[in-house]
C-alpha atoms as a PDB file:
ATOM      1  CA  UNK A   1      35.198  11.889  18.373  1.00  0.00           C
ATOM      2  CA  UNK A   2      33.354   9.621  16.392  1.00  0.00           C
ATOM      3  CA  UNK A   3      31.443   8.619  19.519  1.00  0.00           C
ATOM      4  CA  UNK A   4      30.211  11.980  20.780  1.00  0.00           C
ATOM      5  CA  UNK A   5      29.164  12.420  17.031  1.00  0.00           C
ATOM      6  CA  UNK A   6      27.145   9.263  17.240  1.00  0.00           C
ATOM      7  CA  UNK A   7      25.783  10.605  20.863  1.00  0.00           C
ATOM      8  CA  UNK A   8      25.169  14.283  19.446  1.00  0.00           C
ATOM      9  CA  UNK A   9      22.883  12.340  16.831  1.00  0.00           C
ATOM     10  CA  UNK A  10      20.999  10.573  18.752  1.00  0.00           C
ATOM     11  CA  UNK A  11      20.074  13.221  21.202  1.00  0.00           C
ATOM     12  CA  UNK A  12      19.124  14.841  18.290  1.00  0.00           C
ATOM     13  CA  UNK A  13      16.506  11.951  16.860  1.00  0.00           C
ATOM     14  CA  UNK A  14      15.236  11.488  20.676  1.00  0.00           C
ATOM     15  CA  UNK A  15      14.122  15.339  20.482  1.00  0.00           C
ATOM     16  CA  UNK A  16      12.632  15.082  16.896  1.00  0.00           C
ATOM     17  CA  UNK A  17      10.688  12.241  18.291  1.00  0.00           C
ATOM     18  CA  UNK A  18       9.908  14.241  21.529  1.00  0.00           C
ATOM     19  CA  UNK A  19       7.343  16.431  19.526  1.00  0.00           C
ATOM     20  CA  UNK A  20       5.561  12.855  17.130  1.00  0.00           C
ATOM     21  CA  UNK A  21       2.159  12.853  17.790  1.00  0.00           C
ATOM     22  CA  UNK A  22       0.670   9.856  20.313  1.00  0.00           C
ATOM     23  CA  UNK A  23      -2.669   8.684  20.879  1.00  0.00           C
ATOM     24  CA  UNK A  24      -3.270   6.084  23.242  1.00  0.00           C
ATOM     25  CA  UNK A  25      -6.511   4.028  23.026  1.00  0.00           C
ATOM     26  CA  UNK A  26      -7.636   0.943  25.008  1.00  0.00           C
ATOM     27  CA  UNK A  27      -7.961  -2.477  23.203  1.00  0.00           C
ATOM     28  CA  UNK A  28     -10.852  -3.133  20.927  1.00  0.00           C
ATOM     29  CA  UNK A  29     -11.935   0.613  21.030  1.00  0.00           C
ATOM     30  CA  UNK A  30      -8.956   2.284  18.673  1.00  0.00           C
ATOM     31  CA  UNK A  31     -10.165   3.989  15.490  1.00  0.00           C
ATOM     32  CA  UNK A  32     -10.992   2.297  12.284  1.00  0.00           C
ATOM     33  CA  UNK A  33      -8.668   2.382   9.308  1.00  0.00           C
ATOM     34  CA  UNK A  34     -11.711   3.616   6.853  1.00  0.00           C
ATOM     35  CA  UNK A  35      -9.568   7.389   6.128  1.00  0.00           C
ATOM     36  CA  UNK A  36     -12.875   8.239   3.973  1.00  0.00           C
ATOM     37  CA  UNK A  37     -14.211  10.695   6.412  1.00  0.00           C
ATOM     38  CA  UNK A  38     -11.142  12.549   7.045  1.00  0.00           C
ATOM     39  CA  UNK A  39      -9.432  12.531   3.660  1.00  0.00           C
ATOM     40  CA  UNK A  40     -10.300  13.065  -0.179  1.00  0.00           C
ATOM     41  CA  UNK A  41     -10.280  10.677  -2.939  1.00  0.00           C
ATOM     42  CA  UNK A  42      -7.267  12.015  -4.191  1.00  0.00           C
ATOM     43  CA  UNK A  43      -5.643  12.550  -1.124  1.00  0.00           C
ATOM     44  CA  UNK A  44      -5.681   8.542  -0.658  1.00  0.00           C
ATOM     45  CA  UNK A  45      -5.001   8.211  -4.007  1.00  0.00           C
ATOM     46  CA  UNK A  46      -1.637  10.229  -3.511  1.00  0.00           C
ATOM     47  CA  UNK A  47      -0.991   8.060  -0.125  1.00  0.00           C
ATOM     48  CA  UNK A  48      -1.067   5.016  -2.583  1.00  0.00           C
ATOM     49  CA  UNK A  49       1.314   6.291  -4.909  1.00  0.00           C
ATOM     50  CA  UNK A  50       4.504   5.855  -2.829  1.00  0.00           C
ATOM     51  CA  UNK A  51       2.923   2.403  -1.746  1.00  0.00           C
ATOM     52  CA  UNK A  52       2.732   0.797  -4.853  1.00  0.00           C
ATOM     53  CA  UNK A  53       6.317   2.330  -6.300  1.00  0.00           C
ATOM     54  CA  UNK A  54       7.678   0.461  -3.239  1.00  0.00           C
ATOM     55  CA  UNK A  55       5.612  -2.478  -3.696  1.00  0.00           C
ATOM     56  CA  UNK A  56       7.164  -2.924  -7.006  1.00  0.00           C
ATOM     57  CA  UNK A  57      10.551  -1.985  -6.040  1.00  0.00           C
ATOM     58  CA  UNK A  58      10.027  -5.099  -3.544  1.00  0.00           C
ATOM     59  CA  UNK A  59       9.561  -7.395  -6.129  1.00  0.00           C
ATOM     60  CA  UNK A  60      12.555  -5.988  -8.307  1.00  0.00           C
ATOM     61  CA  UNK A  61      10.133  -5.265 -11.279  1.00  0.00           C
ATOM     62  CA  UNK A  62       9.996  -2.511 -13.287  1.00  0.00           C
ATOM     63  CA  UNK A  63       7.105  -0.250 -13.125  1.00  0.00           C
ATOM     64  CA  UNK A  64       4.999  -1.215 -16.015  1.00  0.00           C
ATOM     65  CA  UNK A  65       4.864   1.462 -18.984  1.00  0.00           C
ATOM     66  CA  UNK A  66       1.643   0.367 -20.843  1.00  0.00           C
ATOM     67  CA  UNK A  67      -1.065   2.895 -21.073  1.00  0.00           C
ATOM     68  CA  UNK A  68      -4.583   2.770 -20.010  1.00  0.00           C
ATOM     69  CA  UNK A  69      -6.111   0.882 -22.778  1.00  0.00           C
ATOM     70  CA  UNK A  70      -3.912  -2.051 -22.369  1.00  0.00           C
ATOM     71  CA  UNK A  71      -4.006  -2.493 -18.564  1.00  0.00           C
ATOM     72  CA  UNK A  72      -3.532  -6.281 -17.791  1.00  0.00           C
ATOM     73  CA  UNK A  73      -6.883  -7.186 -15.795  1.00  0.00           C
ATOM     74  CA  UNK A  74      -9.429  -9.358 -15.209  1.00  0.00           C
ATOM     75  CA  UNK A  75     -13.501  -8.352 -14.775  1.00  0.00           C
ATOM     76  CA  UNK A  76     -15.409 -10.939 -12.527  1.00  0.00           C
ATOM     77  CA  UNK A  77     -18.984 -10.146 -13.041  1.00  0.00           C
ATOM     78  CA  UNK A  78     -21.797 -10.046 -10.098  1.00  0.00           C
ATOM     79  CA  UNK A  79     -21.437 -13.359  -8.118  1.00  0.00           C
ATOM     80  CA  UNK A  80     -18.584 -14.377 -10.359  1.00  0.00           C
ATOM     81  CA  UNK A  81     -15.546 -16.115  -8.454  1.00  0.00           C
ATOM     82  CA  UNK A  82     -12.511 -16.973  -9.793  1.00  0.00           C
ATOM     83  CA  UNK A  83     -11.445 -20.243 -10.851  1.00  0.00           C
ATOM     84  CA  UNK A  84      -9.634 -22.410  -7.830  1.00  0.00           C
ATOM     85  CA  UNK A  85      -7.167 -23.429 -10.561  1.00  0.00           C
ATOM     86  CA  UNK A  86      -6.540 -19.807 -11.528  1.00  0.00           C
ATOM     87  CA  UNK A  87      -2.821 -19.961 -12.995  1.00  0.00           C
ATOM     88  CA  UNK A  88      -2.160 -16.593 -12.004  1.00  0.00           C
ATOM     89  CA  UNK A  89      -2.174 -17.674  -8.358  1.00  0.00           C
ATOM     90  CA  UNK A  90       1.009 -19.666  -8.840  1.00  0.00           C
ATOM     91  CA  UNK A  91       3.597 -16.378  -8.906  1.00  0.00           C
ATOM     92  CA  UNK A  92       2.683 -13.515  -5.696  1.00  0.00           C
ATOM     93  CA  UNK A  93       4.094 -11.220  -8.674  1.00  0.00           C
ATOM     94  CA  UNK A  94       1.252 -11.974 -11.035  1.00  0.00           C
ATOM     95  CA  UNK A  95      -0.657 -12.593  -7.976  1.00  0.00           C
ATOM     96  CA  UNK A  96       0.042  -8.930  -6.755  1.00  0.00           C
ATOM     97  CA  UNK A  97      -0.827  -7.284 -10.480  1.00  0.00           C
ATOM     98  CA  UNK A  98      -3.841  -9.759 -10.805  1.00  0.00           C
ATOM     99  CA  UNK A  99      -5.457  -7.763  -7.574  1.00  0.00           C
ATOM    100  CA  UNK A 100      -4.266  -4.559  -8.247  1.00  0.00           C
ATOM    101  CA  UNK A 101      -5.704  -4.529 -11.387  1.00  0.00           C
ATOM    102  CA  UNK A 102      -8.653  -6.883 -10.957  1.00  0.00           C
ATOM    103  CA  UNK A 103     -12.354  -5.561 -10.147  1.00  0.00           C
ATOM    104  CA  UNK A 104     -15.702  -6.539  -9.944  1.00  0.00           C
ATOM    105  CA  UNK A 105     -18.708  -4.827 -11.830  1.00  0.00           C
ATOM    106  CA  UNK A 106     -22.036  -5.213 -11.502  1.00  0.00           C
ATOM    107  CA  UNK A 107     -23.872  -7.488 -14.270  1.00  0.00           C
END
């Protein structure tokens, strides 16, 4: 029984996928990634949402409750690198906040 369940089921995922959406493009000529022209700023906003709650989930951290004001970050001006011996680099957790909340500005 068990086994015509587990057939029954995947008959039924091989249809779902029947009707997913394919485009086939040769190599070198697919689309770019840039979503700008076919999306809004808060539409890719929203797609980033569920990235970054699994990013976090990934590194079994809790998502951070500080408001606005005391975001963690770090401004590099114009033509302003970071520093090779940047300590932050040492731990991909600190690593991954450090560039999510990092920016440049202009000086």
């Amino acid at each position: 029984m068990a086994d015509s369940d587990e057939q029954h089921a995947a008959r039924a995922r091989a249809r779902a996928r029947s009707h997913w959406p394919v485009r086939k493009f040769k190599l070198g000529e697919e689309p770019s990634d840039d979503l700008s022209d076919m999306t809004t700023a808060a539409e890719r906003l929203a797609m980033m949402w569920p990235l970054a709650l699994e990013a976090w989930a990934l590194a079994r951290r809790p998502l951070p409750t500080y408001d606005r004001s005391r975001i963690p970050i770090r401004i590099y001006r114009n033509g302003e690198l970071p520093p090779d011996d940047d300590v932050s680099r040492l731990s991909s957790t600190k690593t991954f906040a450090t560039s999510l909340w990092s920016f440049r500005t202009k000086a």
